[in-house]
C-alpha atoms as a PDB file:
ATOM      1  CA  UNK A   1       0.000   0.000   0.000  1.00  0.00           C
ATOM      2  CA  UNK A   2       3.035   2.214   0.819  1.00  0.00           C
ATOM      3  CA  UNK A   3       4.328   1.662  -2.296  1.00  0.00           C
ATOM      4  CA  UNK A   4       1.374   2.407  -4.012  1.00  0.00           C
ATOM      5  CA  UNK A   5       0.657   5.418  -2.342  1.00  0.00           C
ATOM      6  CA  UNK A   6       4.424   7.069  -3.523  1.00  0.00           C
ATOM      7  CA  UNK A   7       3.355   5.832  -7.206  1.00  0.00           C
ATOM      8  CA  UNK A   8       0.054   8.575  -7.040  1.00  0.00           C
ATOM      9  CA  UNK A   9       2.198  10.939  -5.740  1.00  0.00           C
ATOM     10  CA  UNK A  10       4.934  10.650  -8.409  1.00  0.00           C
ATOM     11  CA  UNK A  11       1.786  10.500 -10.494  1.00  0.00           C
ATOM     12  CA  UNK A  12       0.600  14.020  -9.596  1.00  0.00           C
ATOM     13  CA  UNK A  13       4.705  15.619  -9.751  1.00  0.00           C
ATOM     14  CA  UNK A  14       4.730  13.921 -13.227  1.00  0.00           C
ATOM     15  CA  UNK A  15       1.059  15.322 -13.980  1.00  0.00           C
ATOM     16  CA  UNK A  16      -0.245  12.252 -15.248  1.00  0.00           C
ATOM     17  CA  UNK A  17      -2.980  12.630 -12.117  1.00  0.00           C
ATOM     18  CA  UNK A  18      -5.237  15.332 -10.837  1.00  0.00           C
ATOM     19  CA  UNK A  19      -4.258  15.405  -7.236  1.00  0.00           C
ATOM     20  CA  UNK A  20      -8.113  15.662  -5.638  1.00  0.00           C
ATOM     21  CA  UNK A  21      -8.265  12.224  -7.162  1.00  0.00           C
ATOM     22  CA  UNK A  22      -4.586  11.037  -5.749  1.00  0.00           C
ATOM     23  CA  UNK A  23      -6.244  12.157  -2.260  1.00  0.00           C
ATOM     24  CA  UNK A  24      -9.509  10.130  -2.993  1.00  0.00           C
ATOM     25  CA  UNK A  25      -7.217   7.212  -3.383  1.00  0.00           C
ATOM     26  CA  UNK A  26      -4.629   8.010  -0.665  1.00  0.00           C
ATOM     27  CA  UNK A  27      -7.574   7.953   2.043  1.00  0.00           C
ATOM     28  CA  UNK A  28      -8.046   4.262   1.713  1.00  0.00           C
ATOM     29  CA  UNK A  29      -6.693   2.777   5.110  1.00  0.00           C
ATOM     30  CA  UNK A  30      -3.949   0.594   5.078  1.00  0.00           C
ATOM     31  CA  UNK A  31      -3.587  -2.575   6.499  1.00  0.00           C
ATOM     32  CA  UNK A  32      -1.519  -2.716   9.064  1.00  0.00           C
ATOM     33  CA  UNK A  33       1.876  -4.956   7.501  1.00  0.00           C
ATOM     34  CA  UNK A  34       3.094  -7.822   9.745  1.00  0.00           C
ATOM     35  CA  UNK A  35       7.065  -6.983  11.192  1.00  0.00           C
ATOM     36  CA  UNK A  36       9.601  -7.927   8.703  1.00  0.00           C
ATOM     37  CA  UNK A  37      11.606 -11.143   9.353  1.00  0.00           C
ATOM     38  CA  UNK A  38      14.616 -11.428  10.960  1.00  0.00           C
ATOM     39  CA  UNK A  39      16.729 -14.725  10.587  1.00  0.00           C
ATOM     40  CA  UNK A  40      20.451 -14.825  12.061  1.00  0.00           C
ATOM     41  CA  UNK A  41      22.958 -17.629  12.503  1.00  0.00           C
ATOM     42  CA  UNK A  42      22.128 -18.672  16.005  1.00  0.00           C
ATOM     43  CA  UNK A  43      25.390 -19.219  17.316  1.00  0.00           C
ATOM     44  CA  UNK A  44      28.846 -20.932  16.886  1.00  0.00           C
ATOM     45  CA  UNK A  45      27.357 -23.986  15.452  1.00  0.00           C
ATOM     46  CA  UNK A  46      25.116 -22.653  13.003  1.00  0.00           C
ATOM     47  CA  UNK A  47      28.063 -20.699  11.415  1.00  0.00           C
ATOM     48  CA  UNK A  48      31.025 -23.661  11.410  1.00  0.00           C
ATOM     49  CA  UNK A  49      28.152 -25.463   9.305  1.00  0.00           C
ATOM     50  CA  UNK A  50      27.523 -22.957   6.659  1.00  0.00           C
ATOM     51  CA  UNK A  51      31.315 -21.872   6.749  1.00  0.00           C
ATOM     52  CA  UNK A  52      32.336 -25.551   6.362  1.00  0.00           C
ATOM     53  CA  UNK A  53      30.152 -26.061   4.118  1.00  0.00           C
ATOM     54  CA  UNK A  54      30.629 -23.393   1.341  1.00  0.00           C
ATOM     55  CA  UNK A  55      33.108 -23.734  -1.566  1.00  0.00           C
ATOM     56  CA  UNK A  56      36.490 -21.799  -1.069  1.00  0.00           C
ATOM     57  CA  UNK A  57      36.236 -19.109  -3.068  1.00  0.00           C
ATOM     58  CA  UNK A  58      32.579 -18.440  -1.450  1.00  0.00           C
ATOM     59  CA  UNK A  59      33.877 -18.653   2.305  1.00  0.00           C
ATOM     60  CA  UNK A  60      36.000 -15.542   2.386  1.00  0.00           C
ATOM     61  CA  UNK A  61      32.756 -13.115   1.007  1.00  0.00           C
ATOM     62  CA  UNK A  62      30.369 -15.130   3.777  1.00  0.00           C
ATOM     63  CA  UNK A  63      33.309 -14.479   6.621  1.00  0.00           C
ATOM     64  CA  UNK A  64      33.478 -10.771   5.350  1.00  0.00           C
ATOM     65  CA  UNK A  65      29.587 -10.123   5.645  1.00  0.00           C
ATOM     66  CA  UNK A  66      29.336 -11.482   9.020  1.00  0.00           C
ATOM     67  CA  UNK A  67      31.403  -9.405  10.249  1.00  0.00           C
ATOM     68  CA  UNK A  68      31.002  -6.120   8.337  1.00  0.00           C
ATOM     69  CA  UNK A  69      27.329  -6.721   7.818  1.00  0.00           C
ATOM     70  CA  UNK A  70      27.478  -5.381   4.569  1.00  0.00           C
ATOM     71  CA  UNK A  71      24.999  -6.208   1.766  1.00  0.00           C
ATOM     72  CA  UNK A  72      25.798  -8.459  -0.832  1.00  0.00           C
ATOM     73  CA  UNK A  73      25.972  -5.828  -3.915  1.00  0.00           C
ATOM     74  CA  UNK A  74      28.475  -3.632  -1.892  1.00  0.00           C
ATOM     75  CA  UNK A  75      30.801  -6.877  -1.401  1.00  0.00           C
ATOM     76  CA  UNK A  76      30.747  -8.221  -4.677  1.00  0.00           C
ATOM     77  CA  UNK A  77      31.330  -4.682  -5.821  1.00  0.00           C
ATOM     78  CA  UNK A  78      34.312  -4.163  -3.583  1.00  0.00           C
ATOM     79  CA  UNK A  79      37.885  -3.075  -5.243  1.00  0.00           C
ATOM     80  CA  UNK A  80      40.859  -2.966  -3.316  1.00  0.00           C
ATOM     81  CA  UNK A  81      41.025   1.000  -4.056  1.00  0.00           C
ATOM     82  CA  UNK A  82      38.422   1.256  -0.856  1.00  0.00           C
ATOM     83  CA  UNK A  83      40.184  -1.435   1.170  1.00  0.00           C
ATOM     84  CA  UNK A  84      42.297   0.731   3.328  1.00  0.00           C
ATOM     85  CA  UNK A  85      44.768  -1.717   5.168  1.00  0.00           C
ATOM     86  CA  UNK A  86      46.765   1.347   6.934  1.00  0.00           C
ATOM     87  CA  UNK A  87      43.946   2.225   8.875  1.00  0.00           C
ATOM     88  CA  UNK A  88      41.768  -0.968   9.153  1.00  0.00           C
ATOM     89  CA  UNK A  89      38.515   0.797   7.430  1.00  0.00           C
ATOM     90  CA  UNK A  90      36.735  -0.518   4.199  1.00  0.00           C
ATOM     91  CA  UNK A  91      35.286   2.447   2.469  1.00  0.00           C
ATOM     92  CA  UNK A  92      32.472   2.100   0.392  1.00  0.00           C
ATOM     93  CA  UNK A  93      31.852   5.139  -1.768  1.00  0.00           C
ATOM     94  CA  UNK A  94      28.382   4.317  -3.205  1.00  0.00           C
ATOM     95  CA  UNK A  95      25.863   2.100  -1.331  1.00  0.00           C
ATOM     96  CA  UNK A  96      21.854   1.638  -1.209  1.00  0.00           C
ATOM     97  CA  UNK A  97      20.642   4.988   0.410  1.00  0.00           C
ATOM     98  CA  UNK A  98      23.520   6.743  -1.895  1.00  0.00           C
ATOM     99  CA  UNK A  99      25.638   7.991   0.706  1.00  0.00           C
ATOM    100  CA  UNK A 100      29.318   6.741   1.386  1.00  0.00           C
ATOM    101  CA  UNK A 101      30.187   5.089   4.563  1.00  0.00           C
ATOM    102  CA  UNK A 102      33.240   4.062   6.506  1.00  0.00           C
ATOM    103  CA  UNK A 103      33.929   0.077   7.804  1.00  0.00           C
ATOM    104  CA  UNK A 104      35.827  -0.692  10.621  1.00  0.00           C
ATOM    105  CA  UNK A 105      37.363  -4.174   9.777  1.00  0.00           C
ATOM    106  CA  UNK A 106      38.707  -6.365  12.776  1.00  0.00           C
ATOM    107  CA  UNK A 107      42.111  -8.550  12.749  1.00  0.00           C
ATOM    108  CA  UNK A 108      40.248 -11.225  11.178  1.00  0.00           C
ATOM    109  CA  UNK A 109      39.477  -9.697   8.190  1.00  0.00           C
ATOM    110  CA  UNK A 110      43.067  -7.550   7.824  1.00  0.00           C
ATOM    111  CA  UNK A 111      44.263 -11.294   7.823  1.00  0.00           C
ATOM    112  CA  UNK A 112      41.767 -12.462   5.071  1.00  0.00           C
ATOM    113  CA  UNK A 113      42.934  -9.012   3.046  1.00  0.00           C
ATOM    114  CA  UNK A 114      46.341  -9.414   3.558  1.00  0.00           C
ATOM    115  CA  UNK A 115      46.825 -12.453   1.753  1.00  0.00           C
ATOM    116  CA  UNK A 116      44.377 -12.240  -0.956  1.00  0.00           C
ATOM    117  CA  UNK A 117      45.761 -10.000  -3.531  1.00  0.00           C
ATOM    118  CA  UNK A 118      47.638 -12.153  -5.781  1.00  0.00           C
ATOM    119  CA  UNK A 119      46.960 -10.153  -9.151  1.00  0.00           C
ATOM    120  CA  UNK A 120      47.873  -6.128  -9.130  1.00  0.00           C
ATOM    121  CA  UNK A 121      45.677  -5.814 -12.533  1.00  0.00           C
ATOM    122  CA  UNK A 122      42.146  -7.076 -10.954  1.00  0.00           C
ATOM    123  CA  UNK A 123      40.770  -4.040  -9.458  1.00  0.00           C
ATOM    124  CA  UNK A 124      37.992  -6.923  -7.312  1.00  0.00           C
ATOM    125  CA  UNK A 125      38.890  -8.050  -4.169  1.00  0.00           C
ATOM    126  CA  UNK A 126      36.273 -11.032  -4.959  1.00  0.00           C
ATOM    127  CA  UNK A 127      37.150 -12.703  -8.504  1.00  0.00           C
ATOM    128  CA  UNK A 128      36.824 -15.744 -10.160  1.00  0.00           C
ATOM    129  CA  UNK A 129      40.198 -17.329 -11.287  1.00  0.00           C
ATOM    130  CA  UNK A 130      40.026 -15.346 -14.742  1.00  0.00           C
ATOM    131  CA  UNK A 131      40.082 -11.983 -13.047  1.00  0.00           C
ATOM    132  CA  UNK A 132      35.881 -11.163 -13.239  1.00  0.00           C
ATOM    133  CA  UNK A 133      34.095 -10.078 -10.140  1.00  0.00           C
ATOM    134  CA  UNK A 134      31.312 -12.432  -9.313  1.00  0.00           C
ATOM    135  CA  UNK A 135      27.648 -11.488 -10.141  1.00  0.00           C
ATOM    136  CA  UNK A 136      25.606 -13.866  -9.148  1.00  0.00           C
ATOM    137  CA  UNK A 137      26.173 -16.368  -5.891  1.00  0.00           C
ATOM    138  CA  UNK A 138      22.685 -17.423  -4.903  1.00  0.00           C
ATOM    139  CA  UNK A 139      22.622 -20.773  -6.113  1.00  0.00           C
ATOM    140  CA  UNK A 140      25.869 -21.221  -4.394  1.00  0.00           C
ATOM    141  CA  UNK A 141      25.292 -20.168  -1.662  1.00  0.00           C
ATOM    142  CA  UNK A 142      21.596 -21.701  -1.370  1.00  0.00           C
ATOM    143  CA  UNK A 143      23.889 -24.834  -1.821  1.00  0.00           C
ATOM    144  CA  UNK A 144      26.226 -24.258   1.245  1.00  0.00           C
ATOM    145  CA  UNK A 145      23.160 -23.719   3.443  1.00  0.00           C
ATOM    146  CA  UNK A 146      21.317 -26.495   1.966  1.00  0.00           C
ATOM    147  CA  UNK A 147      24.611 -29.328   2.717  1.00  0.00           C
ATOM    148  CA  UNK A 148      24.868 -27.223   5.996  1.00  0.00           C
ATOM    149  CA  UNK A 149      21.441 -27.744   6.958  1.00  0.00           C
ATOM    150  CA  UNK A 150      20.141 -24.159   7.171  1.00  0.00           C
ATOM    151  CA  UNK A 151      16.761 -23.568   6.509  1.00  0.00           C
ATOM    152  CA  UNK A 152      15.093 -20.219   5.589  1.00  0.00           C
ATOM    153  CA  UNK A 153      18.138 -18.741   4.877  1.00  0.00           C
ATOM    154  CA  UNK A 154      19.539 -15.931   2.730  1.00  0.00           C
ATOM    155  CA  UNK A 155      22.611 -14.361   2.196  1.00  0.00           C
ATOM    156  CA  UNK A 156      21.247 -10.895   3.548  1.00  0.00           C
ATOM    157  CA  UNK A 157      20.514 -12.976   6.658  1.00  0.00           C
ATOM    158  CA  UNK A 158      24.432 -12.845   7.095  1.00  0.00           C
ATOM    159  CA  UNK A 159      23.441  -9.029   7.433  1.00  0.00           C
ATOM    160  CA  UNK A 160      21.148  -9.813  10.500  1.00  0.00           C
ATOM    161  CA  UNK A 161      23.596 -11.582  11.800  1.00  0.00           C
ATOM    162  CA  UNK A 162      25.908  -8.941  12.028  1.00  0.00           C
ATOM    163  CA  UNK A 163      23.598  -7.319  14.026  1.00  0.00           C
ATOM    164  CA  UNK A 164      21.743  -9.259  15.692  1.00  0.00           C
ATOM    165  CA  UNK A 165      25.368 -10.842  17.441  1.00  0.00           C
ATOM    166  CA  UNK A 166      26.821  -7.135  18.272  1.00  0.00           C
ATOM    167  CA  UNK A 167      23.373  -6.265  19.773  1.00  0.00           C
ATOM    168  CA  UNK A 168      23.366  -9.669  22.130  1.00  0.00           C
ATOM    169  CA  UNK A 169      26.916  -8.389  23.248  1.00  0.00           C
ATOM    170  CA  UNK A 170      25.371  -5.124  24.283  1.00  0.00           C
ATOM    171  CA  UNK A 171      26.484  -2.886  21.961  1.00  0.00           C
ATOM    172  CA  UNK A 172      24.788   0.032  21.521  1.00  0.00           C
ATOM    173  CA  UNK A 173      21.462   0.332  19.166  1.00  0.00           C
ATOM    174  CA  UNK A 174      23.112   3.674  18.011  1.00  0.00           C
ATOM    175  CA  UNK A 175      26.337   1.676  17.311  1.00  0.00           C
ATOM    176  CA  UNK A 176      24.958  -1.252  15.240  1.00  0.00           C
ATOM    177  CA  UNK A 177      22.230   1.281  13.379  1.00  0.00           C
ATOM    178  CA  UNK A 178      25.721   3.553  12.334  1.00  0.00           C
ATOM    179  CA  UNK A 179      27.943   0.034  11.196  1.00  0.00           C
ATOM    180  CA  UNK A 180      24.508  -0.880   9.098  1.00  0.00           C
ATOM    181  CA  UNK A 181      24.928   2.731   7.218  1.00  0.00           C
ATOM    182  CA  UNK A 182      20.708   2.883   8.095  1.00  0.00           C
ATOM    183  CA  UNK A 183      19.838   6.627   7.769  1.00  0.00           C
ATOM    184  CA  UNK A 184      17.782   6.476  10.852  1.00  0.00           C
ATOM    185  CA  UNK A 185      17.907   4.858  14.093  1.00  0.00           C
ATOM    186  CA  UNK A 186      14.120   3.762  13.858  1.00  0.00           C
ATOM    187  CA  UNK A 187      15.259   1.106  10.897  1.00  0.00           C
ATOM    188  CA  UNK A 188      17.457  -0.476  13.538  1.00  0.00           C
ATOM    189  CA  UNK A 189      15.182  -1.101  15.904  1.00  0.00           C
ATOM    190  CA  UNK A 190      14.326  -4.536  14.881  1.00  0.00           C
ATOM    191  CA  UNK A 191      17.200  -6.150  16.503  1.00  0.00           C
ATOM    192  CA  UNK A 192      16.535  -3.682  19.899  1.00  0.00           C
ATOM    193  CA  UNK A 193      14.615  -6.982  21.465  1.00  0.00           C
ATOM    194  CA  UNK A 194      18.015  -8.959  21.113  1.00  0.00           C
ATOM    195  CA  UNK A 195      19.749  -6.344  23.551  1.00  0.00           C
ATOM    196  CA  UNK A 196      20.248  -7.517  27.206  1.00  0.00           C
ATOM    197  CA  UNK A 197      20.260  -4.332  29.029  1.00  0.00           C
ATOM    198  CA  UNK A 198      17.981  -2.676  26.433  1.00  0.00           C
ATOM    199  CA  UNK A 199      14.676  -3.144  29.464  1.00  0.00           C
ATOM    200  CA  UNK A 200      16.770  -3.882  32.653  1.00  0.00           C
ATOM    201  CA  UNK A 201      19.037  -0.979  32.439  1.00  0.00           C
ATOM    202  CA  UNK A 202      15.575   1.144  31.491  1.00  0.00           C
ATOM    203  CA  UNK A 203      14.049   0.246  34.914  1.00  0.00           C
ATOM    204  CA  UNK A 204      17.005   0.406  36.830  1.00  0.00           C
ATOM    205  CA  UNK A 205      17.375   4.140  36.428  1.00  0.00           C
ATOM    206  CA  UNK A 206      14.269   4.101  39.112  1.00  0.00           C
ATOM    207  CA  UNK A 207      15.914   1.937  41.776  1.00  0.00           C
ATOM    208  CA  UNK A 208      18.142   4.357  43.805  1.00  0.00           C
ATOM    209  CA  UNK A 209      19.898   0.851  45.470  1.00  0.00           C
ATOM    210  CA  UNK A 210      21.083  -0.416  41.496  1.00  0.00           C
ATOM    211  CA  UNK A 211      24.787   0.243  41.091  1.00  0.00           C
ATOM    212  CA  UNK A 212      26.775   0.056  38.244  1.00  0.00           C
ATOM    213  CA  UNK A 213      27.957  -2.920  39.286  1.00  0.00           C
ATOM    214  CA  UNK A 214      24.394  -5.087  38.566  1.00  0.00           C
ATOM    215  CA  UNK A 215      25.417  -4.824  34.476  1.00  0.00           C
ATOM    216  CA  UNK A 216      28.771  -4.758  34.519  1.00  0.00           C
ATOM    217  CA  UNK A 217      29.226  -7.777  32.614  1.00  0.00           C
ATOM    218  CA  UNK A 218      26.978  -6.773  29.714  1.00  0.00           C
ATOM    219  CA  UNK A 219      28.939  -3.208  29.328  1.00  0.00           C
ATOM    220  CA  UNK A 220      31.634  -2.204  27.168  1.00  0.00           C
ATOM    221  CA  UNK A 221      34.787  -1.551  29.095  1.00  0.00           C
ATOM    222  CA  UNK A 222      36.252   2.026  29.428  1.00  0.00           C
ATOM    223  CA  UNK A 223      39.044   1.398  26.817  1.00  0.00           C
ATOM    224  CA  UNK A 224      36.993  -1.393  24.653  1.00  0.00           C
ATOM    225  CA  UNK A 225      36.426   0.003  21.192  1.00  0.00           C
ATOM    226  CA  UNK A 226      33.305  -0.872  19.596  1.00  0.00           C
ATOM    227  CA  UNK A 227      35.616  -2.993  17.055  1.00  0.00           C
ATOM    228  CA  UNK A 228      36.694  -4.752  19.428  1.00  0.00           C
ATOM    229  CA  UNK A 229      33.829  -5.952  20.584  1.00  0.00           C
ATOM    230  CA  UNK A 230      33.041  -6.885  16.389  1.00  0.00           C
ATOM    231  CA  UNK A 231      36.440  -8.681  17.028  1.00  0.00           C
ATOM    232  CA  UNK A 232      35.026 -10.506  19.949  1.00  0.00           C
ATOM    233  CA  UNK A 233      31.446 -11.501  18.341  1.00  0.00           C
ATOM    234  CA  UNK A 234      33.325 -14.339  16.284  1.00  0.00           C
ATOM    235  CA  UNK A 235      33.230 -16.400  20.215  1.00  0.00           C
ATOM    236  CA  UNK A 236      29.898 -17.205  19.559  1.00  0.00           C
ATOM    237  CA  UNK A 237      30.392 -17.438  15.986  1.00  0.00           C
ATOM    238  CA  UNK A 238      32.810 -19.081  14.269  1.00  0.00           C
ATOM    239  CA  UNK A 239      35.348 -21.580  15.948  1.00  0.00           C
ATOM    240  CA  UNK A 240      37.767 -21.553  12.923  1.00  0.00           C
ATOM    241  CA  UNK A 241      38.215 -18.032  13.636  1.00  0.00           C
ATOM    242  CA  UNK A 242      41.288 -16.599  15.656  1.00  0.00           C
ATOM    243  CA  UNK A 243      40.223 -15.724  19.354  1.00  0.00           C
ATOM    244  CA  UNK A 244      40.678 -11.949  19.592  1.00  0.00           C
ATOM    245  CA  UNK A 245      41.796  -9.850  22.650  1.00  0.00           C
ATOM    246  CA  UNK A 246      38.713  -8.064  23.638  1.00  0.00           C
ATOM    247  CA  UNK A 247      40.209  -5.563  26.093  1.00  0.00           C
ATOM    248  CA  UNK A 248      41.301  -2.592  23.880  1.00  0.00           C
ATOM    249  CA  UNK A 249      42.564  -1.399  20.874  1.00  0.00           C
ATOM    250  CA  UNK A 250      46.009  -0.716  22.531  1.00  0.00           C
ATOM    251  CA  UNK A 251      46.773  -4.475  22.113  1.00  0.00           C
ATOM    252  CA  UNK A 252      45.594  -4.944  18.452  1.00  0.00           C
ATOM    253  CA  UNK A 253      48.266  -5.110  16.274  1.00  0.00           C
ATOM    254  CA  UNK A 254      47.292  -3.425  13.220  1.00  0.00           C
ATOM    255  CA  UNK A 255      45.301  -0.671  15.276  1.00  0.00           C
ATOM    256  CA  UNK A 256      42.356  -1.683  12.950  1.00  0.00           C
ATOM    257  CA  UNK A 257      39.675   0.584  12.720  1.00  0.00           C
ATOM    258  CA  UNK A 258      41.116   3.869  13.663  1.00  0.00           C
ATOM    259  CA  UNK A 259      40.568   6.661  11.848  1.00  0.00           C
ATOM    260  CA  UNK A 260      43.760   8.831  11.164  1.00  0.00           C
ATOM    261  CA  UNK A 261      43.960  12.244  12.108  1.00  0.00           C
END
């Protein structure tokens, strides 16, 4: 119905409709649309499977888009020229809403970059062996999740995954809705239900006897980066994947993720 609705009005802009009749239209009521799904790799289990199961040239763009939650045109699109390996960003200069946006990437993924150039004339950091970037990976990847017995799963799921781990770690809504590149907070709030201290640290403003102390364990440290804690979400992800330092950026080595001065 929304969709409909922006048709009549580019309708009337174009002139191709009198707009007392767009308004007639417009003041039908709209259902009201069920919430959107949200599927995400449960845990460490769920993820080994797929991982395991996916070809090798696929595994390195499905470890990439869990943790950088980016969509699959903006990976398959990626050239190395917005791979910045000084500063541990990936820099993506067109996406969906049009508006460029800035990656963190954790030591996981400098590893995967660091190794993978092998050809200084391909301009993709995902190619086939002639040099091409790869279009089209559905039926691939339907195949991985198939043999890794995933059900109801996309790649964009990979995307809600993302999320849906760095919320369960208690990272801010604010946070995960700026890594997404969403241009409002409101699109985020999907995944706000998946956030432990998103209700108990609500009504423990009220109780004048609830320290600090009560959530400690589901807050970011002083000196923990919000990368690090991306670093970190691979625990309850992916076994295969190096086990991080989660107490600051001082002891990352790169100092991924920092923007320079």
């Amino acid at each position: 119905m929304a969709t409909l609705k922006h048709a009549l009005s580019k309708a009337v802009d174009w002139k191709l409709l009198r707009k007392t009749a767009r308004e007639e239209l417009t003041a039908i009521k709209k259902y009201q649309e069920p919430d959107g799904r949200l599927r995400y790799l449960s845990g460490k289990a769920e993820a080994e499977q797929l991982l395991q199961a996916c070809e090798p040239w696929l595994k390195p763009i499905v470890l990439t888009a869990i943790h950088t939650g980016m969509r699959k045109g903006e990976l398959l699109g990626l050239t190395w020229d917005c791979v910045d390996m000084t500063h541990g960003f990936i820099r993506l200069k067109q996406t969906k809403n049009g508006k460029a946006r800035a990656l963190p990437f954790n030591e996981m993924l400098w590893s995967l970059f660091s190794g993978r150039r092998t050809r200084q004339d391909v301009p993709w950091v995902f190619h086939d062996a002639v040099g091409n970037r790869w279009n089209d990976i559905r039926h691939p990847f339907d195949g991985a999740c198939e043999v890794a017995g995933l059900l109801d799963f996309n790649f964009h799921d990979l995307r809600h995954t993302f999320a849906s781990w760095l919320m369960m770690r208690g990272v801010s809504l604010a946070t995960v809705s700026n890594l997404l590149g969403h241009t409002s907070p409101t699109m985020t709030l999907r995944y706000a239900h998946l956030s432990p201290k998103h209700l108990t640290s609500a009504v423990r403003v009220l109780d004048p006897s609830s320290g600090s102390s009560l959530d400690n364990y589901l807050t970011i440290e002083p000196k923990q980066t919000p990368e690090g804690v991306l670093v970190g979400m691979q625990n309850e992800g992916v076994e295969t994947m190096e086990r991080l330092d989660r107490s600051g950026e001082e002891k990352v080595v790169p100092k991924a993720g920092v923007e320079p001065a």
